[in-house]
PDB file of N, CA and C in Angstrom:
ATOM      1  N   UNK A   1      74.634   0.234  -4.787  1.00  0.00           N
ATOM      2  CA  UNK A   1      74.430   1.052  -5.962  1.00  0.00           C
ATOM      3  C   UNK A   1      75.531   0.733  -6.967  1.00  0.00           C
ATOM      4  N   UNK A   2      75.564   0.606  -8.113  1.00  0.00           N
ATOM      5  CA  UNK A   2      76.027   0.538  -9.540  1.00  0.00           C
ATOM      6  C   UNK A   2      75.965   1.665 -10.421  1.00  0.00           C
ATOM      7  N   UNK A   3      77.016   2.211 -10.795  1.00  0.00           N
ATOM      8  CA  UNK A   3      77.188   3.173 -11.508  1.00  0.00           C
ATOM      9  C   UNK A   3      77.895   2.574 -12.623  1.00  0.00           C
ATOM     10  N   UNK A   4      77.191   3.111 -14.197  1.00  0.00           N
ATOM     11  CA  UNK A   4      78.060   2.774 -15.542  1.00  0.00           C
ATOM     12  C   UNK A   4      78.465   4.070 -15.843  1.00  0.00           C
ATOM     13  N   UNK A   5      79.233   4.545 -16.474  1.00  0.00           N
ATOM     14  CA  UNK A   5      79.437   5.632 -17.073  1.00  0.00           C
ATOM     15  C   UNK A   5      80.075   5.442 -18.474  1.00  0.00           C
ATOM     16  N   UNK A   6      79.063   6.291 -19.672  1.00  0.00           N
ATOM     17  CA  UNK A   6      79.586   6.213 -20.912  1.00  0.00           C
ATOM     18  C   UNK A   6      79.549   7.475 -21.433  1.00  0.00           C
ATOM     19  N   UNK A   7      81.116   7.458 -22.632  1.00  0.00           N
ATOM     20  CA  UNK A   7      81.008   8.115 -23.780  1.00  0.00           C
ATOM     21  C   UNK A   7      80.719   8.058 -25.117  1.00  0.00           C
ATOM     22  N   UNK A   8      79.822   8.698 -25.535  1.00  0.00           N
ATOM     23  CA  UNK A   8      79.161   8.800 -26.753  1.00  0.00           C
ATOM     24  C   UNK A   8      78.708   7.552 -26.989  1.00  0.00           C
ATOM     25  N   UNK A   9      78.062   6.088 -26.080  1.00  0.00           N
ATOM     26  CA  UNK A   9      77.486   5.020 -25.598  1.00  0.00           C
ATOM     27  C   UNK A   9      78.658   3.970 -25.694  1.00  0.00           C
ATOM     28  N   UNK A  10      80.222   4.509 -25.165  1.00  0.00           N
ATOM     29  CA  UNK A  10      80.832   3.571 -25.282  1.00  0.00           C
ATOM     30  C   UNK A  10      81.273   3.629 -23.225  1.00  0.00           C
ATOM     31  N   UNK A  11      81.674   2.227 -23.075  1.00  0.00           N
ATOM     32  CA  UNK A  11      81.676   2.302 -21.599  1.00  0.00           C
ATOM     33  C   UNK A  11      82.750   3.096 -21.400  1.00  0.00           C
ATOM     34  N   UNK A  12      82.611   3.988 -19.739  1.00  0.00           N
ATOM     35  CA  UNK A  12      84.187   4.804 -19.848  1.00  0.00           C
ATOM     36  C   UNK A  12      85.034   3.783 -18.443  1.00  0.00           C
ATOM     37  N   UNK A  13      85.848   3.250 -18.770  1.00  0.00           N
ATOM     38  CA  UNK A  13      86.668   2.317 -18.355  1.00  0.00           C
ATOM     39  C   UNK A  13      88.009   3.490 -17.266  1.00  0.00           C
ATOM     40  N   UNK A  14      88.318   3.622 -16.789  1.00  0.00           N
ATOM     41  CA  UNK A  14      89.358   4.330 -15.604  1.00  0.00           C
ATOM     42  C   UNK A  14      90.254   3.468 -15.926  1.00  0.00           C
ATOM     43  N   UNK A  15      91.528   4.416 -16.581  1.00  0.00           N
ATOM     44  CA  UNK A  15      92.718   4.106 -16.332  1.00  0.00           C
ATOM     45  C   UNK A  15      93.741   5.186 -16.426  1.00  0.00           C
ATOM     46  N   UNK A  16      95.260   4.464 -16.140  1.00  0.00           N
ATOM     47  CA  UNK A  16      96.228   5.420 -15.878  1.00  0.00           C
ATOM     48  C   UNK A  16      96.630   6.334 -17.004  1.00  0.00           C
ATOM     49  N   UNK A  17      96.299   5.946 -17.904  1.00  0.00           N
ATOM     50  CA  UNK A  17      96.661   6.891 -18.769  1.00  0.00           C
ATOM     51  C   UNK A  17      95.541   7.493 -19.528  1.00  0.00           C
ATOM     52  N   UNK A  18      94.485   7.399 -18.928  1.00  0.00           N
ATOM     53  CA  UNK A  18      93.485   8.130 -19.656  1.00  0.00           C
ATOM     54  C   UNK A  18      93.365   9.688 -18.359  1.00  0.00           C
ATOM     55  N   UNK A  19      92.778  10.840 -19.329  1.00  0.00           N
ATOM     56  CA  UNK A  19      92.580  12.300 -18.223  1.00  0.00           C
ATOM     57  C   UNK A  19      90.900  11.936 -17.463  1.00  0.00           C
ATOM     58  N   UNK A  20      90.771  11.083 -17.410  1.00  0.00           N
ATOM     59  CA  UNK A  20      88.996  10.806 -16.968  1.00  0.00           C
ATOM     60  C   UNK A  20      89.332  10.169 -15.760  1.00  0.00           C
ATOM     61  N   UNK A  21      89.027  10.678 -14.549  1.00  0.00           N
ATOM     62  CA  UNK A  21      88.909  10.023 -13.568  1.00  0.00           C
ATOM     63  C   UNK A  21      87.449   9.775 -12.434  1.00  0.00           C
ATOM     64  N   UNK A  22      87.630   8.645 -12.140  1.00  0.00           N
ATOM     65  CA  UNK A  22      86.248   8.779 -11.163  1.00  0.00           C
ATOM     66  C   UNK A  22      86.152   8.780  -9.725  1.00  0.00           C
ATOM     67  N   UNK A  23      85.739   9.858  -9.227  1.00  0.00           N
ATOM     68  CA  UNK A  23      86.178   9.727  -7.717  1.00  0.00           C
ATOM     69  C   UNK A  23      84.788   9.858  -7.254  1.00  0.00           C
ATOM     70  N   UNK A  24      84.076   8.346  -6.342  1.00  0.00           N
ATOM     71  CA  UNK A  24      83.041   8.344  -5.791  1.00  0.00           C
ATOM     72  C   UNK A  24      81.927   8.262  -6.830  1.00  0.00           C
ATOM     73  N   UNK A  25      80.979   8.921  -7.105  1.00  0.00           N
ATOM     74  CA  UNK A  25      79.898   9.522  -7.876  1.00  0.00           C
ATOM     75  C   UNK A  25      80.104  10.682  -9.002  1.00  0.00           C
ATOM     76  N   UNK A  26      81.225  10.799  -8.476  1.00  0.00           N
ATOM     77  CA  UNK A  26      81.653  12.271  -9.719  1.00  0.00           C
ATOM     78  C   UNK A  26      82.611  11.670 -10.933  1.00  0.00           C
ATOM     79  N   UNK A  27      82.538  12.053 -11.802  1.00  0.00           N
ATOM     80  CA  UNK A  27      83.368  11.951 -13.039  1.00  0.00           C
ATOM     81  C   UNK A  27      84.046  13.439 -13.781  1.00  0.00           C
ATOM     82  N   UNK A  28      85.315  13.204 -13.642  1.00  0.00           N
ATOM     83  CA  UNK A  28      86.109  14.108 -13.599  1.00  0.00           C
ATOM     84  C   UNK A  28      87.305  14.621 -14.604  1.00  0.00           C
ATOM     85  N   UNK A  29      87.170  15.087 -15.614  1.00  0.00           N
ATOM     86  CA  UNK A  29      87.909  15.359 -16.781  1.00  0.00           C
ATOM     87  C   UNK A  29      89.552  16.510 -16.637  1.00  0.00           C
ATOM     88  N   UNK A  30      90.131  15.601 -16.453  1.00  0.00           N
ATOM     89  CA  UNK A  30      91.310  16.981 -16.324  1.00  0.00           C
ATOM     90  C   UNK A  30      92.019  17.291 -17.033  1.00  0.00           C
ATOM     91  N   UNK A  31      92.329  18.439 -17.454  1.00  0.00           N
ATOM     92  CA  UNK A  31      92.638  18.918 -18.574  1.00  0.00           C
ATOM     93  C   UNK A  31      92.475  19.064 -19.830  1.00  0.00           C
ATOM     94  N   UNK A  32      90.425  19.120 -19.689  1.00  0.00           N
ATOM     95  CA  UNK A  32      89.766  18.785 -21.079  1.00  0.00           C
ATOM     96  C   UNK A  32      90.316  19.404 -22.422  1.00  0.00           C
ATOM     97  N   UNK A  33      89.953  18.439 -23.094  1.00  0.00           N
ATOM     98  CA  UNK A  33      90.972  18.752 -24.507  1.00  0.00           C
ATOM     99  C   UNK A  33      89.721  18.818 -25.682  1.00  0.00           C
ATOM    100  N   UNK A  34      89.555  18.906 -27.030  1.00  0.00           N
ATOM    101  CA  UNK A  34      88.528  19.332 -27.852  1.00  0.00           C
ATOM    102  C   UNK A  34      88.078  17.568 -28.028  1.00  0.00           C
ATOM    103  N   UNK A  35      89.464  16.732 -27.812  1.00  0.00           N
ATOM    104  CA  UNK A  35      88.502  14.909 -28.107  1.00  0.00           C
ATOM    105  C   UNK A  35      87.904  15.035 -26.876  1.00  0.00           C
ATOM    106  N   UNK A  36      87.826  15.381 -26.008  1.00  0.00           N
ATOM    107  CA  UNK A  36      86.802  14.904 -24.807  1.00  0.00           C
ATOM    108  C   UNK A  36      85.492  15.325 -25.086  1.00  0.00           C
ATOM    109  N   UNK A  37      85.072  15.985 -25.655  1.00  0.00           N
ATOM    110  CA  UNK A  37      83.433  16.770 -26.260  1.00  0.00           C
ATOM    111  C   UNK A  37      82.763  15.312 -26.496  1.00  0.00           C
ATOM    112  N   UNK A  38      81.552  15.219 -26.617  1.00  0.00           N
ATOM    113  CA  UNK A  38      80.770  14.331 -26.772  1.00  0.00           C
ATOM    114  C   UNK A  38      79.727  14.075 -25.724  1.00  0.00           C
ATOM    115  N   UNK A  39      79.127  13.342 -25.312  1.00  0.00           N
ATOM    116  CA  UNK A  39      77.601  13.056 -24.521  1.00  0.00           C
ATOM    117  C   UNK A  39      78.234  11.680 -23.964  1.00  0.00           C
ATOM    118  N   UNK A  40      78.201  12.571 -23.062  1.00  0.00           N
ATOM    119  CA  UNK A  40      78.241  11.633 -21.418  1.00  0.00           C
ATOM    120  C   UNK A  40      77.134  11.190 -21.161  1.00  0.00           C
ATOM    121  N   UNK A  41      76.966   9.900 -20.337  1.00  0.00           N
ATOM    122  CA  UNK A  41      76.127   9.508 -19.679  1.00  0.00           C
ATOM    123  C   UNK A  41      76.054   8.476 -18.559  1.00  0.00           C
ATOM    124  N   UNK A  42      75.101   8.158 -17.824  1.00  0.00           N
ATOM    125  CA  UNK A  42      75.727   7.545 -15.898  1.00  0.00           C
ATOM    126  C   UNK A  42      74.279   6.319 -16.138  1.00  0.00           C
ATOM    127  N   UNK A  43      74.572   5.454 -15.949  1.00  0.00           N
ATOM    128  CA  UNK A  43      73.240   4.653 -15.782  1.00  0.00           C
ATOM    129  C   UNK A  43      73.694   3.987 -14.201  1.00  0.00           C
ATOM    130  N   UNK A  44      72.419   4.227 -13.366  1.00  0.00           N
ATOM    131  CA  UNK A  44      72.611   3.588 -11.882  1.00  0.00           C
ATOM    132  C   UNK A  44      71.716   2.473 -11.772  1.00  0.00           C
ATOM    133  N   UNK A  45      72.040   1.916 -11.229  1.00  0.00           N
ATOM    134  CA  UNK A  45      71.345   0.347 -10.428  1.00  0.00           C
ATOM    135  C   UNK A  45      71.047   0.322  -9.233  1.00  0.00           C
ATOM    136  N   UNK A  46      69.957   0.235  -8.114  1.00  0.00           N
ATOM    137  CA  UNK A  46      70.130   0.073  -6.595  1.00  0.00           C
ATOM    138  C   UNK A  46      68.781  -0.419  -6.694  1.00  0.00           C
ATOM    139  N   UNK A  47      68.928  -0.831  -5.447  1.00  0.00           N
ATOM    140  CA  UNK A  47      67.566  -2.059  -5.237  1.00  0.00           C
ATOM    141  C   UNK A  47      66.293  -1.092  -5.165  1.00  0.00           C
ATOM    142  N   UNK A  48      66.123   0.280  -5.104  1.00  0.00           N
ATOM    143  CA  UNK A  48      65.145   0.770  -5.687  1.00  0.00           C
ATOM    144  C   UNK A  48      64.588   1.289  -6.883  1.00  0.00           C
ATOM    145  N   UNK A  49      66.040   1.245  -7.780  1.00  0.00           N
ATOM    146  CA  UNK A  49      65.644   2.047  -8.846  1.00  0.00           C
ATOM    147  C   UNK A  49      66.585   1.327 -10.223  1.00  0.00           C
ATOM    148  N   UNK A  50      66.007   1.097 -11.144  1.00  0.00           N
ATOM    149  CA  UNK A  50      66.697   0.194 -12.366  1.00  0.00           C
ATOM    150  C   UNK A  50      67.146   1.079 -13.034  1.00  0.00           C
ATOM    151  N   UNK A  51      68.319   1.160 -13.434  1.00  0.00           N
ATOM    152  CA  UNK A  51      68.242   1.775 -15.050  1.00  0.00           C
ATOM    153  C   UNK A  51      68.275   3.035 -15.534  1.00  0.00           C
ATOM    154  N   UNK A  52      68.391   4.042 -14.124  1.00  0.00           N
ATOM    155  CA  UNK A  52      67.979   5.401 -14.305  1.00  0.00           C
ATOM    156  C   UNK A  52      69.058   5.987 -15.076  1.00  0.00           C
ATOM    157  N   UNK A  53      69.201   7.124 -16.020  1.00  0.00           N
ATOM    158  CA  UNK A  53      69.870   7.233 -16.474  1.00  0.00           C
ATOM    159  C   UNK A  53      70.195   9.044 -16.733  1.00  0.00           C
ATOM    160  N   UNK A  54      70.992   9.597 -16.418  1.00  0.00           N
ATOM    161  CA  UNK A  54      71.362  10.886 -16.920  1.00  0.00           C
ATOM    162  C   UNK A  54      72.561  11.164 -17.647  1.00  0.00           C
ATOM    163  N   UNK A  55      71.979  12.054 -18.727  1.00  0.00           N
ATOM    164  CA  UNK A  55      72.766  12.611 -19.537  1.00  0.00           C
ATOM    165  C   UNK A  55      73.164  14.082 -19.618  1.00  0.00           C
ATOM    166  N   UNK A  56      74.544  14.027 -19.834  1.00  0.00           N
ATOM    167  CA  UNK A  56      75.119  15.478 -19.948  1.00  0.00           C
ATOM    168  C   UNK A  56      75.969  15.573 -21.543  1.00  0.00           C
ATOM    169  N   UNK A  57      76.484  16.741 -21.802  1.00  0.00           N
ATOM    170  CA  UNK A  57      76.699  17.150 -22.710  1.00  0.00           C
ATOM    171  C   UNK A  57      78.524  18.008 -22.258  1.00  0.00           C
ATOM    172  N   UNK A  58      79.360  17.931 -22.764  1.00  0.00           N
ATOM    173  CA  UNK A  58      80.702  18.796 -22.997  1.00  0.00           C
ATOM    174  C   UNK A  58      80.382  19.442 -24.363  1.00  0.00           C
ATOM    175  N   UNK A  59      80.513  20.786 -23.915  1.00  0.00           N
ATOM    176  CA  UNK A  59      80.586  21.463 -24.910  1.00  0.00           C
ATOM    177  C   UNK A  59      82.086  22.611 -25.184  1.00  0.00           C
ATOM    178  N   UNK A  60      82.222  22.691 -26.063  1.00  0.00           N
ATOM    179  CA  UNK A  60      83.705  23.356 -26.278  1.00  0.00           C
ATOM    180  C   UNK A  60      83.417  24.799 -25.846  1.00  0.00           C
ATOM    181  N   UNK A  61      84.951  24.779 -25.474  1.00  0.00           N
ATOM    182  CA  UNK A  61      85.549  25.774 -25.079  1.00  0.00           C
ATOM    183  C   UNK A  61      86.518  26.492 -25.510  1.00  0.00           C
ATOM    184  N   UNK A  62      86.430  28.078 -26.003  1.00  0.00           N
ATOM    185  CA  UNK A  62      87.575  28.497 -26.359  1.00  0.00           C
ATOM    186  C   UNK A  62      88.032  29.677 -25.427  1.00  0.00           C
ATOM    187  N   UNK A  63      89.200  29.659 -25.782  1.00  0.00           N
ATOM    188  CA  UNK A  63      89.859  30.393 -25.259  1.00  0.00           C
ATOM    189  C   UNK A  63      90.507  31.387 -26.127  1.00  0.00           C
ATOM    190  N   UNK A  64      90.863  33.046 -25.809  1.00  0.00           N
ATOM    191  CA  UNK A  64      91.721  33.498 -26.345  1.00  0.00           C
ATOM    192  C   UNK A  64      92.957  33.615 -26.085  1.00  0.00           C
ATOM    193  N   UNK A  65      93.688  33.079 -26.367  1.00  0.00           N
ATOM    194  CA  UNK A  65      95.272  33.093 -25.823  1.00  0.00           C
ATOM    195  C   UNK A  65      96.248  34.115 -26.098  1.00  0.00           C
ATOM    196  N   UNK A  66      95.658  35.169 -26.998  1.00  0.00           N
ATOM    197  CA  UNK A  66      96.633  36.135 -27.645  1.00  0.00           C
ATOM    198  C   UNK A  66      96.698  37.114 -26.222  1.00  0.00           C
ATOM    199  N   UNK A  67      97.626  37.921 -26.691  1.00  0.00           N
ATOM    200  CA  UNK A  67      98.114  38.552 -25.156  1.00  0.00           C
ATOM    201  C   UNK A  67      97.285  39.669 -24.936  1.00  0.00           C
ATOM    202  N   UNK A  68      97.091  40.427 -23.929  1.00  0.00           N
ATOM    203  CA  UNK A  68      96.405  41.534 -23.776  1.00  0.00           C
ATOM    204  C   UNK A  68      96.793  42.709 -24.542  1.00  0.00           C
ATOM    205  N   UNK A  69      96.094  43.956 -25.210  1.00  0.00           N
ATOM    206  CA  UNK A  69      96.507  44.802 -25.615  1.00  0.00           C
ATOM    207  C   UNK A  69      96.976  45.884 -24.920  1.00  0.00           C
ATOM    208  N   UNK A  70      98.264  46.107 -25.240  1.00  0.00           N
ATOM    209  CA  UNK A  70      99.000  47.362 -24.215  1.00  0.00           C
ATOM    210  C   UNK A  70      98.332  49.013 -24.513  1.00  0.00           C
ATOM    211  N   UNK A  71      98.756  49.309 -23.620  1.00  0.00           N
ATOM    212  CA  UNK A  71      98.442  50.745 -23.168  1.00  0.00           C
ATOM    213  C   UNK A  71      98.589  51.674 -23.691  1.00  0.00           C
TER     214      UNK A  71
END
């Protein structure tokens, strides 16, 4: 089996200084940040199946960071 994995249709390449890691079949974002948003996608290869392809989506996240209101 052959796995590609791209962002926004550019290949996603694993390295040390990037937060994208790939372990096995999973693709793994740590410490997503607002540049990581965009459309993912996995194209597989295996002697039964060409080309298949799924797509996902990151969508933002906010957070409120202000402190809780006291009592």
């Amino acid at each position: 089996m052959h796995l590609c994995r791209y962002k926004n249709s550019r290949r996603i390449v694993e390295n040390s200084e990037s937060n994208i890691l790939i372990v096995g079949s999973s693709l793994i974002i740590e410490n997503a940040q607002e540049d990581d948003a965009g459309e993912y996608m996995c194209t597989v290869d295996t002697p039964f199946v060409t080309g298949y392809t799924d797509i996902g989506r990151i969508f933002r996240l906010n957070r409120d960071l202000s402190p809780p209101e006291s009592c």
